[in-house]
Structure formats: structure tokens, C-alpha cells
PDB file of N, CA and C in Angstrom:
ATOM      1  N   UNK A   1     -23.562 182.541 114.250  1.00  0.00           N
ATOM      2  CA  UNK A   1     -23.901 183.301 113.059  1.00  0.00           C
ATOM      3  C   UNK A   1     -23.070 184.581 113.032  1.00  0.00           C
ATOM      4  N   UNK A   2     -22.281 184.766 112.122  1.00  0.00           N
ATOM      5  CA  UNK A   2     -21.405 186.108 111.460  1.00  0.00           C
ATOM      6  C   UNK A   2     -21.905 186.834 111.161  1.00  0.00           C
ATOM      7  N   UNK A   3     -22.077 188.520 111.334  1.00  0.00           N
ATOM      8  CA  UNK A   3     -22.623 189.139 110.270  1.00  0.00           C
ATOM      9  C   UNK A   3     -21.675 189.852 109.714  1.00  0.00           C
ATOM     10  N   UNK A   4     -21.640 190.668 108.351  1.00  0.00           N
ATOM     11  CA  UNK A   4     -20.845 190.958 108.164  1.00  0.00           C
ATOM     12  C   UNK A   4     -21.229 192.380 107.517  1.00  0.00           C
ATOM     13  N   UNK A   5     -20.557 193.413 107.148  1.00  0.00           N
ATOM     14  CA  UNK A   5     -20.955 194.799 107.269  1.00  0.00           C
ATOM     15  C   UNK A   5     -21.063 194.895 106.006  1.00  0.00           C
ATOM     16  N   UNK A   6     -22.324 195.519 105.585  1.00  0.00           N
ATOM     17  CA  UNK A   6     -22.370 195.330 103.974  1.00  0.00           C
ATOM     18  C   UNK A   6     -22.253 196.841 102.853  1.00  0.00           C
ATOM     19  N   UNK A   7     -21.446 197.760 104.120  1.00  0.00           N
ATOM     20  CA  UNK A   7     -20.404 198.521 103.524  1.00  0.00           C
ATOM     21  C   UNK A   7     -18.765 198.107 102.675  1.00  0.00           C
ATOM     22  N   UNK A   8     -18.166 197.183 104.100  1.00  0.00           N
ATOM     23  CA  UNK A   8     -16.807 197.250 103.200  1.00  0.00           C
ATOM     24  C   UNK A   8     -16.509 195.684 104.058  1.00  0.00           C
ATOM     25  N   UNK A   9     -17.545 194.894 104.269  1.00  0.00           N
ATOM     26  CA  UNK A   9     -17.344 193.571 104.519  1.00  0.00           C
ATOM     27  C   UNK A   9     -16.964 193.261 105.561  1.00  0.00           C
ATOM     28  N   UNK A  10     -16.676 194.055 106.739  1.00  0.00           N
ATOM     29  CA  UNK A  10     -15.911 193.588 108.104  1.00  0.00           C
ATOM     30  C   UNK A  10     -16.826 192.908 108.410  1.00  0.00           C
ATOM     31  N   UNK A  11     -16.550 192.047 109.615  1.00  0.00           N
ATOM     32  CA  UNK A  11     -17.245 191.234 110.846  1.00  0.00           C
ATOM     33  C   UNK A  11     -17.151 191.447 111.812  1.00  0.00           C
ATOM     34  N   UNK A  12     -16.330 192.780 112.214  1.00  0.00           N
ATOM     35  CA  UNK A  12     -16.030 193.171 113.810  1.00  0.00           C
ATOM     36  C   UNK A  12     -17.000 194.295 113.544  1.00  0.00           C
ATOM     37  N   UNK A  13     -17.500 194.172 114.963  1.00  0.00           N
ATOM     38  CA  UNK A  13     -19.354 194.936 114.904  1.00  0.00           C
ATOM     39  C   UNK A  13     -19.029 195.615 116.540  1.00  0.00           C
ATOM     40  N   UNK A  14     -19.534 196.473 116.825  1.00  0.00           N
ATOM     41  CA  UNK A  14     -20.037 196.829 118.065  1.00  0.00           C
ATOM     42  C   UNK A  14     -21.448 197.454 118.322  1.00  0.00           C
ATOM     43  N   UNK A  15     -22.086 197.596 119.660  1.00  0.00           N
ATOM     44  CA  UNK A  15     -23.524 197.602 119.879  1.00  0.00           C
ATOM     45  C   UNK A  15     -23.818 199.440 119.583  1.00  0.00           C
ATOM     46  N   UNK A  16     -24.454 199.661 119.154  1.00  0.00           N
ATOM     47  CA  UNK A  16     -24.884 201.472 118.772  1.00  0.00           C
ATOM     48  C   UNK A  16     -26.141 201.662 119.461  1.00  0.00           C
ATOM     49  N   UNK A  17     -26.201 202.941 119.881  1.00  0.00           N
ATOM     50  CA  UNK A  17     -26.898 203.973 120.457  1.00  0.00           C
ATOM     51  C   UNK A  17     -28.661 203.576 119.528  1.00  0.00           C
ATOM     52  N   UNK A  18     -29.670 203.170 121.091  1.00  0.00           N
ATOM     53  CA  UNK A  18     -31.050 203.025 119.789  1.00  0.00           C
ATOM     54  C   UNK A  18     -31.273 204.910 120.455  1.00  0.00           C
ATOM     55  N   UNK A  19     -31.568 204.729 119.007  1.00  0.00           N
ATOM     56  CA  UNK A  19     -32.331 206.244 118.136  1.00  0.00           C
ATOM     57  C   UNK A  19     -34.049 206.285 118.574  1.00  0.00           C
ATOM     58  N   UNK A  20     -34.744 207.246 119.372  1.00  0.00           N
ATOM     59  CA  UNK A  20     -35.941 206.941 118.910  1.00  0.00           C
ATOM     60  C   UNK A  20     -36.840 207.792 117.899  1.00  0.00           C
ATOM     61  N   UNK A  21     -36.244 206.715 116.690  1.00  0.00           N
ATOM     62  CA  UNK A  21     -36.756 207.499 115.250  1.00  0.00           C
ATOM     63  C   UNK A  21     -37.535 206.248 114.951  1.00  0.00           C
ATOM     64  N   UNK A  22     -38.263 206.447 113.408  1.00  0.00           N
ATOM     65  CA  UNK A  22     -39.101 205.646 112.994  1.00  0.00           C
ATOM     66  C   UNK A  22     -38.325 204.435 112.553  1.00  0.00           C
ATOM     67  N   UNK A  23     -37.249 204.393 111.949  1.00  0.00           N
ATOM     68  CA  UNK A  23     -36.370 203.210 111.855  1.00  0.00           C
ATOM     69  C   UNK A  23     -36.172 202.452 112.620  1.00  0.00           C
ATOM     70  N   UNK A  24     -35.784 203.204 113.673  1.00  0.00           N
ATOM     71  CA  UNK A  24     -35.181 202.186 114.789  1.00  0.00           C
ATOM     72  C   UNK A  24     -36.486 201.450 115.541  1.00  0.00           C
ATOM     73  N   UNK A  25     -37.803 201.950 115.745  1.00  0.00           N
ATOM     74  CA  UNK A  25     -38.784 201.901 116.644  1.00  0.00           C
ATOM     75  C   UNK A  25     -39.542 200.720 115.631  1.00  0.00           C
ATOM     76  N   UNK A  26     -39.723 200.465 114.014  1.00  0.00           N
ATOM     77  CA  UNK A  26     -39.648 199.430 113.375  1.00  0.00           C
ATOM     78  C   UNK A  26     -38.579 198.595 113.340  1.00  0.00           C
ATOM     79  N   UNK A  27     -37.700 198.518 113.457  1.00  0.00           N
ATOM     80  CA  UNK A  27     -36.491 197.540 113.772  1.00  0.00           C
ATOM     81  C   UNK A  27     -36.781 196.926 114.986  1.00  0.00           C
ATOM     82  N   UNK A  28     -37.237 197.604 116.243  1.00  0.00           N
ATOM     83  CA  UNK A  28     -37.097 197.152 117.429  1.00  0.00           C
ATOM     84  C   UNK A  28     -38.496 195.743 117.098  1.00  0.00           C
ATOM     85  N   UNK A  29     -39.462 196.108 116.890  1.00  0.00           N
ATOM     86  CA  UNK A  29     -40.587 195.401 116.645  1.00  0.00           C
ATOM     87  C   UNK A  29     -40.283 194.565 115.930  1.00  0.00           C
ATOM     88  N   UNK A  30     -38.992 194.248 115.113  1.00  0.00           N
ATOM     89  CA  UNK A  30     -38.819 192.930 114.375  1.00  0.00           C
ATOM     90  C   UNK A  30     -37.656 192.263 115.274  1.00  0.00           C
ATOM     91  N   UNK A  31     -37.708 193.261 116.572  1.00  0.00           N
ATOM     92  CA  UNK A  31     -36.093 192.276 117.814  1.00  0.00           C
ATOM     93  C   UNK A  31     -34.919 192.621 116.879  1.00  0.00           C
ATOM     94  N   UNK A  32     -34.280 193.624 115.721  1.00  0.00           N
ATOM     95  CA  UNK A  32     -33.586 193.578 115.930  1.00  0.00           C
ATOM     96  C   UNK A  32     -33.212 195.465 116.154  1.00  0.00           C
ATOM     97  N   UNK A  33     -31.565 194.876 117.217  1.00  0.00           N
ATOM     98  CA  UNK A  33     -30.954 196.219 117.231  1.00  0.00           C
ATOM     99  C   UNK A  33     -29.417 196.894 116.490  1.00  0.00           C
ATOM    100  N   UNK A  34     -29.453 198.421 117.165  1.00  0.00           N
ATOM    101  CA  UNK A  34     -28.567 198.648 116.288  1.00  0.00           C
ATOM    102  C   UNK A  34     -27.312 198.506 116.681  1.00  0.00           C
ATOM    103  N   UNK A  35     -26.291 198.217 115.709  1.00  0.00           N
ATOM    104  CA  UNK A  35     -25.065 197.991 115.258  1.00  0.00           C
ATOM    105  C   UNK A  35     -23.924 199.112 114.991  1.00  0.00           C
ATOM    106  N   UNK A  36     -22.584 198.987 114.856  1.00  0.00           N
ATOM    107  CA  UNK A  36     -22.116 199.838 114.115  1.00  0.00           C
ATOM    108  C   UNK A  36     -20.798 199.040 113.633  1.00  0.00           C
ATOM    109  N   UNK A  37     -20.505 199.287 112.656  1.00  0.00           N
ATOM    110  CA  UNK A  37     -18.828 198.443 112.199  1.00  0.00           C
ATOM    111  C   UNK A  37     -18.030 198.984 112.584  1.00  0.00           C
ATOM    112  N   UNK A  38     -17.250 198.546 113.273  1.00  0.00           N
ATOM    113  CA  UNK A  38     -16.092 198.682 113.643  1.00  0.00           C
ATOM    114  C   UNK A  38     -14.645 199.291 112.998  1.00  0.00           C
ATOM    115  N   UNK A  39     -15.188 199.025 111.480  1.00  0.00           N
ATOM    116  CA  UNK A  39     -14.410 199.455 110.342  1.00  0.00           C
ATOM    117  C   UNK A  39     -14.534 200.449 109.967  1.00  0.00           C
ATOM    118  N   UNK A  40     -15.769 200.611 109.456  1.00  0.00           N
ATOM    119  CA  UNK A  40     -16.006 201.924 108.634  1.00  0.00           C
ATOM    120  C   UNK A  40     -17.084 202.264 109.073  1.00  0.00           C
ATOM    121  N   UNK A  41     -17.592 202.314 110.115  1.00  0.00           N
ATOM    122  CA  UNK A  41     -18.399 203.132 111.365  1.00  0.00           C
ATOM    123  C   UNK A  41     -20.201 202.840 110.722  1.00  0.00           C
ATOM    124  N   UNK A  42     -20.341 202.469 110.085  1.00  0.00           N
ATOM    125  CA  UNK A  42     -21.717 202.563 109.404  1.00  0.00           C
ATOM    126  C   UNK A  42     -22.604 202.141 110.326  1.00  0.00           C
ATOM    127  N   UNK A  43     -23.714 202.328 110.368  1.00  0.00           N
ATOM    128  CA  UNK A  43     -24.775 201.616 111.406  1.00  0.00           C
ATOM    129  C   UNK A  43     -25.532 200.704 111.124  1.00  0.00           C
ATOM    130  N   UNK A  44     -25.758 199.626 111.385  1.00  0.00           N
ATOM    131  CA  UNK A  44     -27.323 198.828 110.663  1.00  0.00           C
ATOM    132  C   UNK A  44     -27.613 198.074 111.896  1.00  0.00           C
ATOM    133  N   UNK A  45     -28.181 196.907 111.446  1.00  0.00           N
ATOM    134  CA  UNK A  45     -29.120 196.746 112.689  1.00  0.00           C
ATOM    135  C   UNK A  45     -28.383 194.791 112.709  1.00  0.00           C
ATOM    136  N   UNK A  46     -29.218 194.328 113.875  1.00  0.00           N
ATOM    137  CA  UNK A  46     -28.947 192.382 114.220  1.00  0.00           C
ATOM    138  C   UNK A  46     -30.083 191.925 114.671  1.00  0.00           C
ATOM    139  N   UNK A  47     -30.048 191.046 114.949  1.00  0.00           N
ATOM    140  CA  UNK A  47     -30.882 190.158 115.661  1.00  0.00           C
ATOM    141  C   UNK A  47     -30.684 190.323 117.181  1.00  0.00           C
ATOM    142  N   UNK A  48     -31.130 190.030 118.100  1.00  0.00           N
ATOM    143  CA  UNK A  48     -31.275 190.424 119.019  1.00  0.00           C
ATOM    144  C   UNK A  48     -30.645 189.425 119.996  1.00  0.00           C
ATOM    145  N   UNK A  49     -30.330 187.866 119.715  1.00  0.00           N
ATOM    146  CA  UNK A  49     -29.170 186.995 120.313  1.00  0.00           C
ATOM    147  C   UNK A  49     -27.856 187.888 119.694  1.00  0.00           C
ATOM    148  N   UNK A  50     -27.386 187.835 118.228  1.00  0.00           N
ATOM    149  CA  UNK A  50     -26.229 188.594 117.716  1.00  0.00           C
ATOM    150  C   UNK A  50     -25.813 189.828 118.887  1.00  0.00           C
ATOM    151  N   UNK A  51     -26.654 190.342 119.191  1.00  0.00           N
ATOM    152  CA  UNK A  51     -26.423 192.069 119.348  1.00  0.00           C
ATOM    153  C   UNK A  51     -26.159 191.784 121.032  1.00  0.00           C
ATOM    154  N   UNK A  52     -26.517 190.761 121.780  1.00  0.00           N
ATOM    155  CA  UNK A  52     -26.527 190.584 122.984  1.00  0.00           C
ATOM    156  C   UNK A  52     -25.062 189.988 123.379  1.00  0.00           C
ATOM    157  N   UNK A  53     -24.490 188.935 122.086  1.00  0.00           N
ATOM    158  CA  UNK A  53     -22.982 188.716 122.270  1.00  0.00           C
ATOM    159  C   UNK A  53     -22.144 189.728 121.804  1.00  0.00           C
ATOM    160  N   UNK A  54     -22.509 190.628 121.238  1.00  0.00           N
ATOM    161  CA  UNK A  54     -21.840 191.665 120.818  1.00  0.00           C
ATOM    162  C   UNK A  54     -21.458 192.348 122.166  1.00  0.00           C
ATOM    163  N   UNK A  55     -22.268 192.630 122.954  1.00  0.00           N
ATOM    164  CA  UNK A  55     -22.497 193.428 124.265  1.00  0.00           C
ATOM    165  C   UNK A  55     -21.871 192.964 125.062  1.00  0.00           C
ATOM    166  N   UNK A  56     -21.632 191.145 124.981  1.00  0.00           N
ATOM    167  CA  UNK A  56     -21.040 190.385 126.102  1.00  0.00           C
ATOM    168  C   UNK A  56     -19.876 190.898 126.229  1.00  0.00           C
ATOM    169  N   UNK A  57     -19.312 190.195 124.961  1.00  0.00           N
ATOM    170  CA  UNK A  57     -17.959 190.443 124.622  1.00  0.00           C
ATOM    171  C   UNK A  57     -17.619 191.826 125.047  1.00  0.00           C
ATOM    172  N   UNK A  58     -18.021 193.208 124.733  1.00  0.00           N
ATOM    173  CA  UNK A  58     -17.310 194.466 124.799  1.00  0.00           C
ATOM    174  C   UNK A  58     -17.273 194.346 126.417  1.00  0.00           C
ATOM    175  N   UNK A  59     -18.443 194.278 127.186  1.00  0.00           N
ATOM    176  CA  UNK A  59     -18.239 194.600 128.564  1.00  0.00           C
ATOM    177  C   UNK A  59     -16.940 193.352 128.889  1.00  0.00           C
ATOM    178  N   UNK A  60     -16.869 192.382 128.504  1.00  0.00           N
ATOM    179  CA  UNK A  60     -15.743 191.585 128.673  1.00  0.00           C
ATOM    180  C   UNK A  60     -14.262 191.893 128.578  1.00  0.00           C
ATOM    181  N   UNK A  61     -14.543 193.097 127.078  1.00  0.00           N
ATOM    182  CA  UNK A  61     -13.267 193.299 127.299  1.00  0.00           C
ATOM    183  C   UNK A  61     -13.044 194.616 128.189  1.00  0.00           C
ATOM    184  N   UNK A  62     -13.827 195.233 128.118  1.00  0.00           N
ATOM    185  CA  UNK A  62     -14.099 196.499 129.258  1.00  0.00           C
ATOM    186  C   UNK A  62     -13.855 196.221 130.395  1.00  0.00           C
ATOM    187  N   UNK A  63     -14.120 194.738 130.920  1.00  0.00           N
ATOM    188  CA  UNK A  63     -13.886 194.829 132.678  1.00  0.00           C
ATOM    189  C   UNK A  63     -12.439 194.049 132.285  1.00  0.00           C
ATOM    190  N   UNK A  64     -11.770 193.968 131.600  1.00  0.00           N
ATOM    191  CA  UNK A  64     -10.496 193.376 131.995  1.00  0.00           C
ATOM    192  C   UNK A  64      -9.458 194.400 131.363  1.00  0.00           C
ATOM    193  N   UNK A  65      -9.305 195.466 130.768  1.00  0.00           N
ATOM    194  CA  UNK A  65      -8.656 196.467 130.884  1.00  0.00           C
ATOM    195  C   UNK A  65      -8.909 196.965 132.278  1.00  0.00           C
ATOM    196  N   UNK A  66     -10.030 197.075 133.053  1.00  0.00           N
ATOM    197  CA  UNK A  66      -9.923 197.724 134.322  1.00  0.00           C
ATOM    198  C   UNK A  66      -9.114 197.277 135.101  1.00  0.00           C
ATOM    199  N   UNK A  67      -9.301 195.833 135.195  1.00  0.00           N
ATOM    200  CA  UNK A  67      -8.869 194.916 136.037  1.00  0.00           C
ATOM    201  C   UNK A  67      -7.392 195.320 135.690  1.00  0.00           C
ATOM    202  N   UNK A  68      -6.768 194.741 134.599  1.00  0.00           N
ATOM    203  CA  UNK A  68      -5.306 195.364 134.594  1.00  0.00           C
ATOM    204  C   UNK A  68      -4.630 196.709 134.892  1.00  0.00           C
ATOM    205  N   UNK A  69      -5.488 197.931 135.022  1.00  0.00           N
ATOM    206  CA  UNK A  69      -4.807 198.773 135.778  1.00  0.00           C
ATOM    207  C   UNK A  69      -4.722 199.249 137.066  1.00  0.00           C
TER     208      UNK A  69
END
């Protein structure tokens, strides 16, 4: 499943900072977390499989820039 940013349409997403505000603390109670686009920085929220490959992937690419230097 794609999501896609319903600012300016990207699909490249990364995982954002949870807030503990009333938004986020109702979001969490529906499993999902927050987001940010990659594009045009906006925040919203996923599902909670989505947001977990989101996470995979970055630490994925995070440990292999290390690895190469």
C-alpha cells in the first residue's frame, strides 16, 4: 500500500517525531503514526504496518552509508 502526500502528491514519506498533543495521542489510539513528506515537509499520519516499513527502510539506508565509510 502507497501513500501519497496530500499536499503536493509525493510518495516518498519518512517517520516524524510523535508529539504528545491531543492529535497525535488520538491518532495513536487509531495505530496510526506520524509521517512527514519528504517533499514538501508536511506531517500527517499512517497506519502502523506503513510507518514500520518506512522505519525499515531509513535505518537500512542509514546502516549502509555507515558501512561505506
Amino acid at each position: 500500500m502507497t501513500i501519497y502526500c496530500r499536499h503536493c502528491g509525493s510518495s516518498e514519506f519518512r517517520t516524524s517525531r510523535f508529539r504528545f498533543q491531543a492529535l497525535d495521542l488520538a491518532q495513536l489510539l487509531l495505530l496510526r503514526l506520524p509521517v512527514r513528506c519528504a517533499n514538501c515537509h508536511e506531517r500527517s499520519f499512517t497506519f502502523l504496518p506503513q510507518f514500520l516499513k518506512l522505519r525499515r527502510a531509513h535505518h537500512s539506508r542509514h546502516n549502509k552509508s555507515h558501512d561505506a565509510a
